[in-house]
Protein backbone atom coordinates (compact mmCIF):
# COMPACT_ATOMS: atom_id res chain seq x y z
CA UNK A 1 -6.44 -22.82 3.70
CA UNK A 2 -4.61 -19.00 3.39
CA UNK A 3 -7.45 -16.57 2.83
CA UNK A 4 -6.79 -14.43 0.34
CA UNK A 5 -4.88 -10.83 1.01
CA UNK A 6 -6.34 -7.67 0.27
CA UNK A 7 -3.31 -6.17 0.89
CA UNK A 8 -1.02 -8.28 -2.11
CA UNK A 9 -3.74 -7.72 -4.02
CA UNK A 10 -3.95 -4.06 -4.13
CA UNK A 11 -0.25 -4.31 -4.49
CA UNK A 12 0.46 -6.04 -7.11
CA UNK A 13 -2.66 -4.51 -9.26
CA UNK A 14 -1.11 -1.46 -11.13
CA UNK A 15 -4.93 0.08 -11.30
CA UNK A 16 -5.49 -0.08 -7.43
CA UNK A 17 -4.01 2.72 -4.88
CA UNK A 18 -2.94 0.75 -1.54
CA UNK A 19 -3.99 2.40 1.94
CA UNK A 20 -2.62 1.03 4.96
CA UNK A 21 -3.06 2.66 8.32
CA UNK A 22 -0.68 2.47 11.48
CA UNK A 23 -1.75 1.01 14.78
CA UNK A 24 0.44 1.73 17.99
CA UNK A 25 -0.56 -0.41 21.07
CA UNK A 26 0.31 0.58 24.26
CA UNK A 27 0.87 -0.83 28.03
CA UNK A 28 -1.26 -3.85 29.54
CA UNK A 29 -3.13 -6.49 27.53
CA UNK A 30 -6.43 -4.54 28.04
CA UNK A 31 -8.01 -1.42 28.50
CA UNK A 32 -9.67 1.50 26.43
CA UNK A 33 -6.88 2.04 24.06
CA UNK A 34 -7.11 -1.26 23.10
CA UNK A 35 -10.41 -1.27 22.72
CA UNK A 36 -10.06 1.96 20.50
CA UNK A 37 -7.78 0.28 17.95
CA UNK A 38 -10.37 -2.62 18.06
CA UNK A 39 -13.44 -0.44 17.22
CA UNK A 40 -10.91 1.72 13.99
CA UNK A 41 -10.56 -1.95 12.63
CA UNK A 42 -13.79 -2.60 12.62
CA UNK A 43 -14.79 0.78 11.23
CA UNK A 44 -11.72 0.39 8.41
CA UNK A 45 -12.81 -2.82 8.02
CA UNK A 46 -16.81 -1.44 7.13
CA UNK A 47 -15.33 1.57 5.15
CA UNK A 48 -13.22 -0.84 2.58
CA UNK A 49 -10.52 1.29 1.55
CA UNK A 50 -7.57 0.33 4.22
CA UNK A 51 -6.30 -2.82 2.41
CA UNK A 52 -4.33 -3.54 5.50
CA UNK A 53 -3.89 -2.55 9.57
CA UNK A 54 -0.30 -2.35 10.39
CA UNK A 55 0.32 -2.95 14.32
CA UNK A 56 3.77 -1.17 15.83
CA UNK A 57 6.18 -3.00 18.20
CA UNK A 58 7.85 -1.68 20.77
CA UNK A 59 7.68 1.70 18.66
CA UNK A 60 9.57 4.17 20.97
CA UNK A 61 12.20 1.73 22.14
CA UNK A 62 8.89 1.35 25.20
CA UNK A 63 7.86 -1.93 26.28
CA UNK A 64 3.93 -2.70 24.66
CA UNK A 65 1.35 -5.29 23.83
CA UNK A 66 2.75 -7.79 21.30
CA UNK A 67 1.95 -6.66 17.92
CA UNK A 68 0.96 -10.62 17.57
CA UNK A 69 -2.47 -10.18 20.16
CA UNK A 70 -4.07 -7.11 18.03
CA UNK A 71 -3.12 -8.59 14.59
CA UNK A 72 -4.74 -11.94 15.56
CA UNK A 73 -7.95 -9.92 16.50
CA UNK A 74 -7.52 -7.48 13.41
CA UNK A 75 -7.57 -10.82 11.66
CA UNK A 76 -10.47 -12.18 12.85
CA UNK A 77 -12.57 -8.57 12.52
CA UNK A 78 -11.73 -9.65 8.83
CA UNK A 79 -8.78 -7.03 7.38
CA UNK A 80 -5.34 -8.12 7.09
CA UNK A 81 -2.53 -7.54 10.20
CA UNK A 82 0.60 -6.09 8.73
CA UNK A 83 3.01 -6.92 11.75
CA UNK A 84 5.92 -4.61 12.51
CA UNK A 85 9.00 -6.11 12.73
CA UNK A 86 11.29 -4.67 15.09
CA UNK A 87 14.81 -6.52 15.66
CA UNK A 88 16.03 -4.72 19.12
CA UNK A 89 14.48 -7.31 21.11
CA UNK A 90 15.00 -10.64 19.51
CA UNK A 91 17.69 -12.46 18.62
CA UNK A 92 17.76 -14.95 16.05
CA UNK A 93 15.99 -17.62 17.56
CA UNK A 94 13.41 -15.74 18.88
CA UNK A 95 12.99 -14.40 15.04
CA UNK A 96 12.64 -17.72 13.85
CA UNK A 97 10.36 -18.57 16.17
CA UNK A 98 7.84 -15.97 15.40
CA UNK A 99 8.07 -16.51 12.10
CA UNK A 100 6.81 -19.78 12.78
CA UNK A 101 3.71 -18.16 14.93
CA UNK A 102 3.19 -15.52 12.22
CA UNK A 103 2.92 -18.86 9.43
CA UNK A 104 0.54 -20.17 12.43
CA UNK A 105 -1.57 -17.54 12.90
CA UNK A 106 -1.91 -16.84 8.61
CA UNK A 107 -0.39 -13.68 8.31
CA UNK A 108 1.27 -12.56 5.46
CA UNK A 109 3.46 -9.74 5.65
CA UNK A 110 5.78 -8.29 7.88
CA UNK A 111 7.24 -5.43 7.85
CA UNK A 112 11.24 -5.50 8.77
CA UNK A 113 12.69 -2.77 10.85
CA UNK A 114 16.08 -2.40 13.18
CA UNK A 115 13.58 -0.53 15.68
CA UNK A 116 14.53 2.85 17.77
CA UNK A 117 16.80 1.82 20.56
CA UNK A 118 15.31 0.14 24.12
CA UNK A 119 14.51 3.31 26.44
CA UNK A 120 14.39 3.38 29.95
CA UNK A 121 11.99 0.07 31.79
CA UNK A 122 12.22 -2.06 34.83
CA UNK A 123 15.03 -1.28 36.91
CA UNK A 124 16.82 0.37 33.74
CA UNK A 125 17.40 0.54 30.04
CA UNK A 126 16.92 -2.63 28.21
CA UNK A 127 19.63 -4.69 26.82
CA UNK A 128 19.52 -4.02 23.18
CA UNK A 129 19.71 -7.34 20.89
CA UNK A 130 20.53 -6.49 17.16
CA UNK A 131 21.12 -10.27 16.65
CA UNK A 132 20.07 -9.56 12.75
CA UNK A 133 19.81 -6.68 11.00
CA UNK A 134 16.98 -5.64 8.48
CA UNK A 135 18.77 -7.28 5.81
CA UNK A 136 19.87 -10.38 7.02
CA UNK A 137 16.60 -10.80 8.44
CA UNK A 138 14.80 -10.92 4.96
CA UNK A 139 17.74 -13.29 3.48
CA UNK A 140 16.46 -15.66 6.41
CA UNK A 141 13.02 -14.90 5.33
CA UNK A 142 13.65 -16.14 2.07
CA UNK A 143 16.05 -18.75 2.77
CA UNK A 144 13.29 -20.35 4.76
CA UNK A 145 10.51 -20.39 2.00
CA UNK A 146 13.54 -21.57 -0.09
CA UNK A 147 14.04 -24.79 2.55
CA UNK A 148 17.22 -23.71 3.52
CA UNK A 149 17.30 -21.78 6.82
CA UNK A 150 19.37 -23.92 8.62
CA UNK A 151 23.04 -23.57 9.61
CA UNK A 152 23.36 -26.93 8.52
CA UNK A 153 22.08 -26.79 5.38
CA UNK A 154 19.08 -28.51 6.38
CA UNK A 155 16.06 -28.69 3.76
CA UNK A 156 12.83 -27.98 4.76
CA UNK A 157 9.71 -28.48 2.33
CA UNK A 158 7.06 -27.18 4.65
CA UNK A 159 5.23 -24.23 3.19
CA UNK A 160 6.15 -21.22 4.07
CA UNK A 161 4.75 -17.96 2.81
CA UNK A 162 5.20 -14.67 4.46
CA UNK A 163 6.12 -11.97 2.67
CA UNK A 164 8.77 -9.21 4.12
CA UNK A 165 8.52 -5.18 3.52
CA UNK A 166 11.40 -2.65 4.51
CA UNK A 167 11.33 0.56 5.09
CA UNK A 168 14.26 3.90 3.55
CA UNK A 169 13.84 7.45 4.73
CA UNK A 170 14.48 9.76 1.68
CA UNK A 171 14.79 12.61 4.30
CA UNK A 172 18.24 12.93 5.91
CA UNK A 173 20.02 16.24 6.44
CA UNK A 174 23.36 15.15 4.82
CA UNK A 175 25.29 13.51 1.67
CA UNK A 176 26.44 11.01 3.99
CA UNK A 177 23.81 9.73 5.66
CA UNK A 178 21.44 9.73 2.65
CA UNK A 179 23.67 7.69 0.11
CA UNK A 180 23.97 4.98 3.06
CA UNK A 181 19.73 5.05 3.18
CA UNK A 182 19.31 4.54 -0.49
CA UNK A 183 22.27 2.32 -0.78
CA UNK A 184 20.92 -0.24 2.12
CA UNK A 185 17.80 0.21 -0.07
CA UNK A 186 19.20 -1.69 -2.76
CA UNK A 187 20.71 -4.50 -0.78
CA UNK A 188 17.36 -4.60 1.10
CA UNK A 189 15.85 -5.43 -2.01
CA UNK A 190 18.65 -8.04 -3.29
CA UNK A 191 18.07 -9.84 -0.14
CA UNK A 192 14.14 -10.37 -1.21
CA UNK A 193 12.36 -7.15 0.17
CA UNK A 194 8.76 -7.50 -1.61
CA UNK A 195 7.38 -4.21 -0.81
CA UNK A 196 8.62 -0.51 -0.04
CA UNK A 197 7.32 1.78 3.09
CA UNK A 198 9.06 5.40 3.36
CA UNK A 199 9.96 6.79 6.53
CA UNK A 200 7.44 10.04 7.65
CA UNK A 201 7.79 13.23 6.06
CA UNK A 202 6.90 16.58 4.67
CA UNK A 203 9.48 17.40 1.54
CA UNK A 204 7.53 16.77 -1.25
CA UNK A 205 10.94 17.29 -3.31
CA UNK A 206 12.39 14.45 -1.18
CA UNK A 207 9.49 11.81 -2.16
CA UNK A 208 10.08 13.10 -5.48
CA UNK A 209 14.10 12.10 -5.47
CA UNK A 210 12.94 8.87 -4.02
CA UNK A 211 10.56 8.05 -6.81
CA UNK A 212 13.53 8.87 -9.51
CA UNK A 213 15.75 6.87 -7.67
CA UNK A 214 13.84 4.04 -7.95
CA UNK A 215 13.47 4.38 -11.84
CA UNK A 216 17.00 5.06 -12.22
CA UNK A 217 17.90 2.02 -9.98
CA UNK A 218 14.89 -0.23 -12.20
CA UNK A 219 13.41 -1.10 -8.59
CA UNK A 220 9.34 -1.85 -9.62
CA UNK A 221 8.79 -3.08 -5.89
CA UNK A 222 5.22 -1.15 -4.97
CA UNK A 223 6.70 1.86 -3.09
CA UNK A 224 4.15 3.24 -0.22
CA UNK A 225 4.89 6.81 0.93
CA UNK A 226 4.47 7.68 4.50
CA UNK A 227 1.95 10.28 5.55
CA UNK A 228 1.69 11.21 9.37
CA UNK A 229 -0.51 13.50 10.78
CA UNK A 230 0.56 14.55 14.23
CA UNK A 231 -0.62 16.35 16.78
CA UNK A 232 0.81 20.18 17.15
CA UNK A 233 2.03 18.86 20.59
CA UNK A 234 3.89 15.62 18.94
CA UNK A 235 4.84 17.85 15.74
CA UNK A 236 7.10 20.32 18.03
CA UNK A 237 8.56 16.98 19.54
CA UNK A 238 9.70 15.97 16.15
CA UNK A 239 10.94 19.59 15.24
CA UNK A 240 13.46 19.68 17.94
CA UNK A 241 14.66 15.68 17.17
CA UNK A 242 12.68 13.86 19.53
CA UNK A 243 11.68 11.13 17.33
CA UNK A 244 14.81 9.21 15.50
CA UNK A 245 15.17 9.50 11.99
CA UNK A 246 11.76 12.17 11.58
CA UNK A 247 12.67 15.30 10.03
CA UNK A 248 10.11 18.28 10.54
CA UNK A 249 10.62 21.60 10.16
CA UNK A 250 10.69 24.06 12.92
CA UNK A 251 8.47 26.62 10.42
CA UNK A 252 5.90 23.64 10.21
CA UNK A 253 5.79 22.56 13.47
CA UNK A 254 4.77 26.39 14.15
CA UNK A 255 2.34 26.67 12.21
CA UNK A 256 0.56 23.58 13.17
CA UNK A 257 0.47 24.78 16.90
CA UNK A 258 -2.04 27.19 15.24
CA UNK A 259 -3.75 25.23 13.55
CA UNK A 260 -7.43 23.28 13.44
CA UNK A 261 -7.58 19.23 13.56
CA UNK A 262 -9.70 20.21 10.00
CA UNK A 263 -6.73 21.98 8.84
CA UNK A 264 -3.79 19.42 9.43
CA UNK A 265 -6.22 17.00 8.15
CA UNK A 266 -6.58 18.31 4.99
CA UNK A 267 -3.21 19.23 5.05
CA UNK A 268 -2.58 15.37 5.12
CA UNK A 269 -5.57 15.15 2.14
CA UNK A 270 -3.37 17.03 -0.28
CA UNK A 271 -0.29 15.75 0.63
CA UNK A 272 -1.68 12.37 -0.48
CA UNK A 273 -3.29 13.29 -4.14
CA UNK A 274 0.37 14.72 -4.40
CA UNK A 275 1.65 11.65 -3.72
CA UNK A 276 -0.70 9.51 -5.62
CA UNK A 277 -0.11 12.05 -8.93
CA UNK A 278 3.59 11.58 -8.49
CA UNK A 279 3.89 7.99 -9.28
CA UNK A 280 3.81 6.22 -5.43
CA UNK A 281 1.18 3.24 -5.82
CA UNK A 282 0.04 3.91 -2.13
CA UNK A 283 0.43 5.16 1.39
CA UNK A 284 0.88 4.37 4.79
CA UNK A 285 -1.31 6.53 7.49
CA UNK A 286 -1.11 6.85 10.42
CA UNK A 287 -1.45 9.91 13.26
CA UNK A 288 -1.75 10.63 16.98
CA UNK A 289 -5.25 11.20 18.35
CA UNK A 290 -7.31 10.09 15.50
CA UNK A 291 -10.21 8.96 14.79
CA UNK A 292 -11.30 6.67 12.22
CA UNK A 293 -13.95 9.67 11.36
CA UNK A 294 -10.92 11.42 10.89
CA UNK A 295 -8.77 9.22 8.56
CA UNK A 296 -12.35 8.67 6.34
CA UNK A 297 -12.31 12.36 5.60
CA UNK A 298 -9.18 12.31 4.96
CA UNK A 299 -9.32 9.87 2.17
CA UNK A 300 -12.64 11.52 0.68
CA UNK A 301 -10.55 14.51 0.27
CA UNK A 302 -7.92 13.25 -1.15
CA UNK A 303 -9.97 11.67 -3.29
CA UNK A 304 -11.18 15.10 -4.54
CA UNK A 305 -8.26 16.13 -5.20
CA UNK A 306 -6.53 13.47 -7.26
CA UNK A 307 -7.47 14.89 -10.32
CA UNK A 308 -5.98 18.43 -9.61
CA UNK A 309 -3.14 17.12 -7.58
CA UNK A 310 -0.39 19.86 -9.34
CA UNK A 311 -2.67 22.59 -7.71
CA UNK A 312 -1.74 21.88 -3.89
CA UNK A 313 1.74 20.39 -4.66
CA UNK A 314 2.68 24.12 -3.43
CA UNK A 315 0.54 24.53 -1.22
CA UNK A 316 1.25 20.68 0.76
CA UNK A 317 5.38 21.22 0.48
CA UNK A 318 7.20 22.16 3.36
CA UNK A 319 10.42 21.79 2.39
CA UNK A 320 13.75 21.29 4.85
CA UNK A 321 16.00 24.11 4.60
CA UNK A 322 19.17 23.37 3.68
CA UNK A 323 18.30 19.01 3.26
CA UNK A 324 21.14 17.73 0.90
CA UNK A 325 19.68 16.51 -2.29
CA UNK A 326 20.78 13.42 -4.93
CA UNK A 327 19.83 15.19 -7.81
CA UNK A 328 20.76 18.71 -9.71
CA UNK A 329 18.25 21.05 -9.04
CA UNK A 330 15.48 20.90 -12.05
CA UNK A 331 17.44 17.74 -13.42
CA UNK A 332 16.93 14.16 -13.24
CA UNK A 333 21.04 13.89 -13.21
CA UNK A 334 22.73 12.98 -9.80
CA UNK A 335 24.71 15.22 -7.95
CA UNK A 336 28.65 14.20 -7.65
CA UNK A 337 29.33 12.38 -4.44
CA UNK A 338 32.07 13.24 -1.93
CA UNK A 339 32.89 10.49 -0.13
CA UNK A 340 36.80 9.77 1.32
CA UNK A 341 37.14 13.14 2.48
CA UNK A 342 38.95 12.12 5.60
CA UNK A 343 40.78 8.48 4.94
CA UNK A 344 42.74 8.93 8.00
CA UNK A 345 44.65 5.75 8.40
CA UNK A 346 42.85 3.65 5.80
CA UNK A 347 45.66 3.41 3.41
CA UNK A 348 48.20 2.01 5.86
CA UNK A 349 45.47 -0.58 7.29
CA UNK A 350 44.95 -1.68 3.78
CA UNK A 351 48.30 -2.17 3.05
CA UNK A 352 48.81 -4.25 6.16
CA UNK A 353 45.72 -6.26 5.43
CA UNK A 354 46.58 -6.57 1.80
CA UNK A 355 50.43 -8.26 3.05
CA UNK A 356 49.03 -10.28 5.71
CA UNK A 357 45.26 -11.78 4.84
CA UNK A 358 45.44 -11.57 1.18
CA UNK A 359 46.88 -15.47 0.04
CA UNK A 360 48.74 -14.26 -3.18
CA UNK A 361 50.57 -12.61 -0.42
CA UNK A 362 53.88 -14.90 1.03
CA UNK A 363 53.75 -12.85 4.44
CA UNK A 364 49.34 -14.23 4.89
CA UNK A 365 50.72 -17.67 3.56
CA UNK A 366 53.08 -17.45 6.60
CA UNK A 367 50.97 -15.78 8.95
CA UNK A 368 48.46 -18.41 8.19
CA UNK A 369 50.89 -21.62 8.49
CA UNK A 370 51.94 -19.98 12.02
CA UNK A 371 48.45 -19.30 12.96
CA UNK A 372 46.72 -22.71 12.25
CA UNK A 373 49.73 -23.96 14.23
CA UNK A 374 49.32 -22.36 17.51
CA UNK A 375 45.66 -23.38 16.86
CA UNK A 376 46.71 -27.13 17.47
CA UNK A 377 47.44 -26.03 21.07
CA UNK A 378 45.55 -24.23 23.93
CA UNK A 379 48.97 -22.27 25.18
CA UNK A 380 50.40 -21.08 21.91
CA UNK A 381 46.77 -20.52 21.40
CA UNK A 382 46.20 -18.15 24.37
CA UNK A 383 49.41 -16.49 23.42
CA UNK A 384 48.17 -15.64 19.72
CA UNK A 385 44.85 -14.64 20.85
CA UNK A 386 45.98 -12.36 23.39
CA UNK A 387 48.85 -11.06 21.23
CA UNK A 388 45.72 -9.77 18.46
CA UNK A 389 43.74 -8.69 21.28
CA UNK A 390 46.33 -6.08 22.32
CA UNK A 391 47.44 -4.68 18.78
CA UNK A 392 43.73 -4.46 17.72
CA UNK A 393 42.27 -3.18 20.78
CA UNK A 394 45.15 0.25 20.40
CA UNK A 395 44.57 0.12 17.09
CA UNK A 396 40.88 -0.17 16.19
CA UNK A 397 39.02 -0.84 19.95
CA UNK A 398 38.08 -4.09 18.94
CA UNK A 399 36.09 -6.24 21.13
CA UNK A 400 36.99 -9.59 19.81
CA UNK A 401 34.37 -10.70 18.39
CA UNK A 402 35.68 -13.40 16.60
CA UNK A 403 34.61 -12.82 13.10
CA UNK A 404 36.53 -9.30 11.96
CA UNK A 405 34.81 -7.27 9.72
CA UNK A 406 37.30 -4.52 9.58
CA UNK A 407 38.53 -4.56 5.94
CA UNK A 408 34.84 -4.16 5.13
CA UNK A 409 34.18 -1.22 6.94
CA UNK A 410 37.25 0.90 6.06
CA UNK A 411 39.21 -0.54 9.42
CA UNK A 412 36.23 0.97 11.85
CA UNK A 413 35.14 -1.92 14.26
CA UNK A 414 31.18 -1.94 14.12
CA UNK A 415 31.24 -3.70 17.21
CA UNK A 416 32.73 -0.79 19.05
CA UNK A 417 31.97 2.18 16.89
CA UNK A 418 28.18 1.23 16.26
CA UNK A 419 25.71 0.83 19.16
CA UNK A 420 23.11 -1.54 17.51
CA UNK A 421 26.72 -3.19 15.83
CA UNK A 422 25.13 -3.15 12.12
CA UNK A 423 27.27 -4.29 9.61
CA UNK A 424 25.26 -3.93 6.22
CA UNK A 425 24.63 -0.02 6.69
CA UNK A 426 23.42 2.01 9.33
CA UNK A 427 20.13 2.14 10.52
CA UNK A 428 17.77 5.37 10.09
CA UNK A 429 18.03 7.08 13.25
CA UNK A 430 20.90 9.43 12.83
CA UNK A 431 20.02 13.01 12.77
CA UNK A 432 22.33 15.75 10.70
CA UNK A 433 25.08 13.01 11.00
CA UNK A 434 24.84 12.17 15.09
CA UNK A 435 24.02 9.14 16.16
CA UNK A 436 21.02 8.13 17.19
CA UNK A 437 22.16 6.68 20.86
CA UNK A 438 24.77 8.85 21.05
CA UNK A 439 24.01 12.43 19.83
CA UNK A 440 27.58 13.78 20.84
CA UNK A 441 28.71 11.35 18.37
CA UNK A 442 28.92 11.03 14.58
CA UNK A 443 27.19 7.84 13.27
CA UNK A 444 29.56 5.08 12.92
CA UNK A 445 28.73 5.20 8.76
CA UNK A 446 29.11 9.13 8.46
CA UNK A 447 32.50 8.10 9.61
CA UNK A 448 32.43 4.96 6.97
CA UNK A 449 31.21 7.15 3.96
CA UNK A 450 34.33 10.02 4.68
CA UNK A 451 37.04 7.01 4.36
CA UNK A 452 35.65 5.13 1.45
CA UNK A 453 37.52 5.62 -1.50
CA UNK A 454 36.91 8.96 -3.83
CA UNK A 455 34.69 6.91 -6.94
CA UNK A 456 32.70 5.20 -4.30
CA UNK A 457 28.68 5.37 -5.84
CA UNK A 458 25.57 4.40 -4.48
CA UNK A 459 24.96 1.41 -6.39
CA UNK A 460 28.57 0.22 -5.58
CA UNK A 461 28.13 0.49 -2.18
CA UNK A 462 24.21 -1.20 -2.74
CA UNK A 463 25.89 -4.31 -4.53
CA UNK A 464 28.48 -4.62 -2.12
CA UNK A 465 28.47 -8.29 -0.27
CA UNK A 466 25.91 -8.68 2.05
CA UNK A 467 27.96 -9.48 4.84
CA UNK A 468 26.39 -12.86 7.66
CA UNK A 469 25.09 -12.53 11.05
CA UNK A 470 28.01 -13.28 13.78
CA UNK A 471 28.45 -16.83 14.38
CA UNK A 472 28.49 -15.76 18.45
CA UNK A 473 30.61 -19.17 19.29
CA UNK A 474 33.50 -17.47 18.01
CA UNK A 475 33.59 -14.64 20.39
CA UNK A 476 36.53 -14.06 21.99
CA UNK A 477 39.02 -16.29 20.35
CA UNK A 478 41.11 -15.35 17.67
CA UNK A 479 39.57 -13.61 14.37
CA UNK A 480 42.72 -14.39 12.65
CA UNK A 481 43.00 -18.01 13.65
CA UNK A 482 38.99 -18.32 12.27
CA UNK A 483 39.91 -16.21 9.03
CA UNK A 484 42.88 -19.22 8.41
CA UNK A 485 41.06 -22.17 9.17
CA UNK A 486 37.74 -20.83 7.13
CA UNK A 487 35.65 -20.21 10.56
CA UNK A 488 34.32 -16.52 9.82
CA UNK A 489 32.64 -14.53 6.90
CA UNK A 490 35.03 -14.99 5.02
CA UNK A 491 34.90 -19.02 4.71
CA UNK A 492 36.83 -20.37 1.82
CA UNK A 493 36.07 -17.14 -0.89
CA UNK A 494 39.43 -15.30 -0.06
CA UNK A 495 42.09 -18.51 0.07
């Protein structure tokens, strides 16, 4: 029999205040940071408050102990493992077959993240997987407690019960790359996300637009907020970008290098009554060089601070200069958007698309007579496939994947334009509109956002179709052939 979970239980109970803290293994199976995180769970696990352990994987992009070994023994000291999720290693048969250990081993939740790219290891960088994405990944989730995971169609009546989290970062520099975060948000949740955990930060005025956003959007997941505490060391690594996605300001970063541990602790205290008084049902610790002395006074002064929480709200803010914001300054009305600044060629692709793949259209009835013709044969087959590979390749670098996805992208190949190749929205690694691989680069969806059309709004783009994982047999034949004969996305919905 499932034990029962702290952790859902302080989640779903609108009186309790979830803590969970963050637990980052390292190198080798052994050893006396191991044996470190070991002795904080068993401390936590004495204290009472942490509802649940969460255990990293791979955090860095670096090559660590299997989240798996330290949540089985956070399991057995008796708190609950809440396993990171990370989807730059596995493809999709590896996911399914942890997800099948996870049921195994009686864990509950996971949380679901695209994870920073693979850094240097043996001999090299890793090859970066990507098979899923964050969203796809909790569709399968719940497709599979639905008994219907299978390609096939296949049911499957065993019980299944793990529960998925996701994560949104409420602190990006630009219009562009924050309406993509809280837009993935709401897909996230359509797909069956059961629980909320914010990227790290120290805007109080950006938790703040995340909470209204939420309300406006009527999304009453439980919402934890993300409180970090680093070290001054780690905090001028995140000033200057060195951690994907983390926002800190150079001012703060500065003043922690002069700093006590007791000050950047309480620091931390205040910034979590803040939190609490603002409306987020919980938080998510975590910190470099901690001990679990350390997080227990930070709790007990939060704790006496809850009920003065407006006093430090000042006094915990350290605000981003210049961070765009979704809402009117003193208002809870959004800002207008300004997407489609720079459409490019958009028009004329859509045009072309619209004559050729649309079926009201007699030139895609033609095309798509011709095309499931030279199917029939492997010559005339070559001969189309090569013909699309040149005109899309000048036009759009495509790689052939198979299974196009250019008219839902505004005619930018993912595969070619995106190094982790997401197709439901970007992940959260850009930084003041770079990519995260690439810095000299814009992110493949700041380029997106400036050709979508003019009205474009942030719950349109969140109710968008949440477009499949590649069907990988196709690659390198003929997307057009597999849009005609129903192969791709697409299937039958467009004929």
């Amino acid at each position: 029999m499932t034990r029962p979970s702290p952790f859902e239980d302080s989640l779903t109970d609108p009186n309790s205040f979830t803590i969970t803290y963050e637990l980052v293994p390292g190198q080798g199976a052994g050893g006396k940071k191991i044996d470190r995180l070991l002795e904080f769970a068993r401390n936590a696990k004495e204290d009472g408050r942490i509802s649940a352990l969460s255990v990293t994987d791979n955090a860095g992009g670096h090559p660590a102990l299997a989240p798996v070994a330290i949540g089985t023994e956070i399991y057995n000291i008796g708190l609950e493992p809440l396993i990171h999720f990370s989807l730059k290693d596995k493809n999709r048969n590896q996911v399914e077959s942890l997800f099948f250990l996870y049921q195994r081993e009686q864990f509950r939740h996971l949380l679901v993240l695209g994870g920073d790219f693979p850094k240097l290891t043996y001999y090299g960088q890793a090859k970066p997987v990507y098979d899923l994405d964050t969203i796809q990944t909790i569709e399968l989730v719940e497709n599979i407690k639905a008994g219907r995971y299978r390609y096939t169609g296949q049911d499957d009546s065993q019980p299944f019960s793990l529960q998925c989290g996701c994560v949104v970062s409420p602190f990006k520099m630009t219009e562009s790359e924050q309406v993509w975060q809280y837009a993935k948000l709401l897909k996230k949740v359509r797909a069956g996300a059961q629980f909320i955990i914010t990227q790290l930060g120290f805007d109080l005025d950006k938790y703040v637009e995340l909470i209204r956003f939420l309300r406006q959007e009527q999304i009453t997941i439980p919402t934890l907020a993300n409180v970090f505490i680093p070290s001054p060391t780690v905090a001028g690594i995140m000033a200057k970008g060195g951690v994907p996605g983390v926002l800190l300001s150079p001012e703060l970063a500065a003043r922690m290098s002069k700093e006590s541990k007791e000050q950047r602790l309480l620091r931390a205290a205040g910034i979590i009554a803040v939190l609490r008084g603002l409306g987020y049902c919980g938080i998510h610790l975590g910190g470099n060089g901690l001990r679990f002395e350390d997080v227990a006074f930070v709790l007990d002064k939060a704790g006496e601070l809850q009920d003065n929480w407006q006093e430090v709200q000042e006094e915990a803010h350290s605000p981003i200069k210049n961070i765009w914001s979704l809402y009117k300054r003193d208002s809870e009305e959004q800002q207008k958007l300004r997407p489609g600044k720079r459409p490019g060629s958009r028009f004329l692709h859509q045009l072309t698309h619209d004559l050729f793949f649309v079926y009201k259209s007699p030139f895609a009835r033609a095309l798509g007579r011709f095309s499931i013709f030279c199917d029939r044969y492997k010559l005339t087959r070559t001969l189309f496939t090569v013909g699309e590979r040149v005109i899309k390749e000048l036009l759009f670098d495509c790689r052939m994947c198979g299974d196009c996805t250019l008219s839902d992208s505004t005619y930018l190949c993912p595969q070619s334009g995106c190094p982790k190749k997401l197709v439901n929205g970007p992940c959260g690694g850009s930084r003041n509109k770079t990519c995260e691989v690439f810095p000299d680069r814009l992110c493949f969806y700041v380029r997106f956002y400036r050709r979508l059309d003019r009205k474009t709004s942030i719950h349109g783009l969140g109710t968008q179709p949440i477009l499949s994982p590649k069907n990988w047999a196709l690659e390198h034949s003929s997307s057009w052939i597999n849009y005609f004969q129903g192969r791709d996305h697409t299937g039958e919905t467009e004929k």
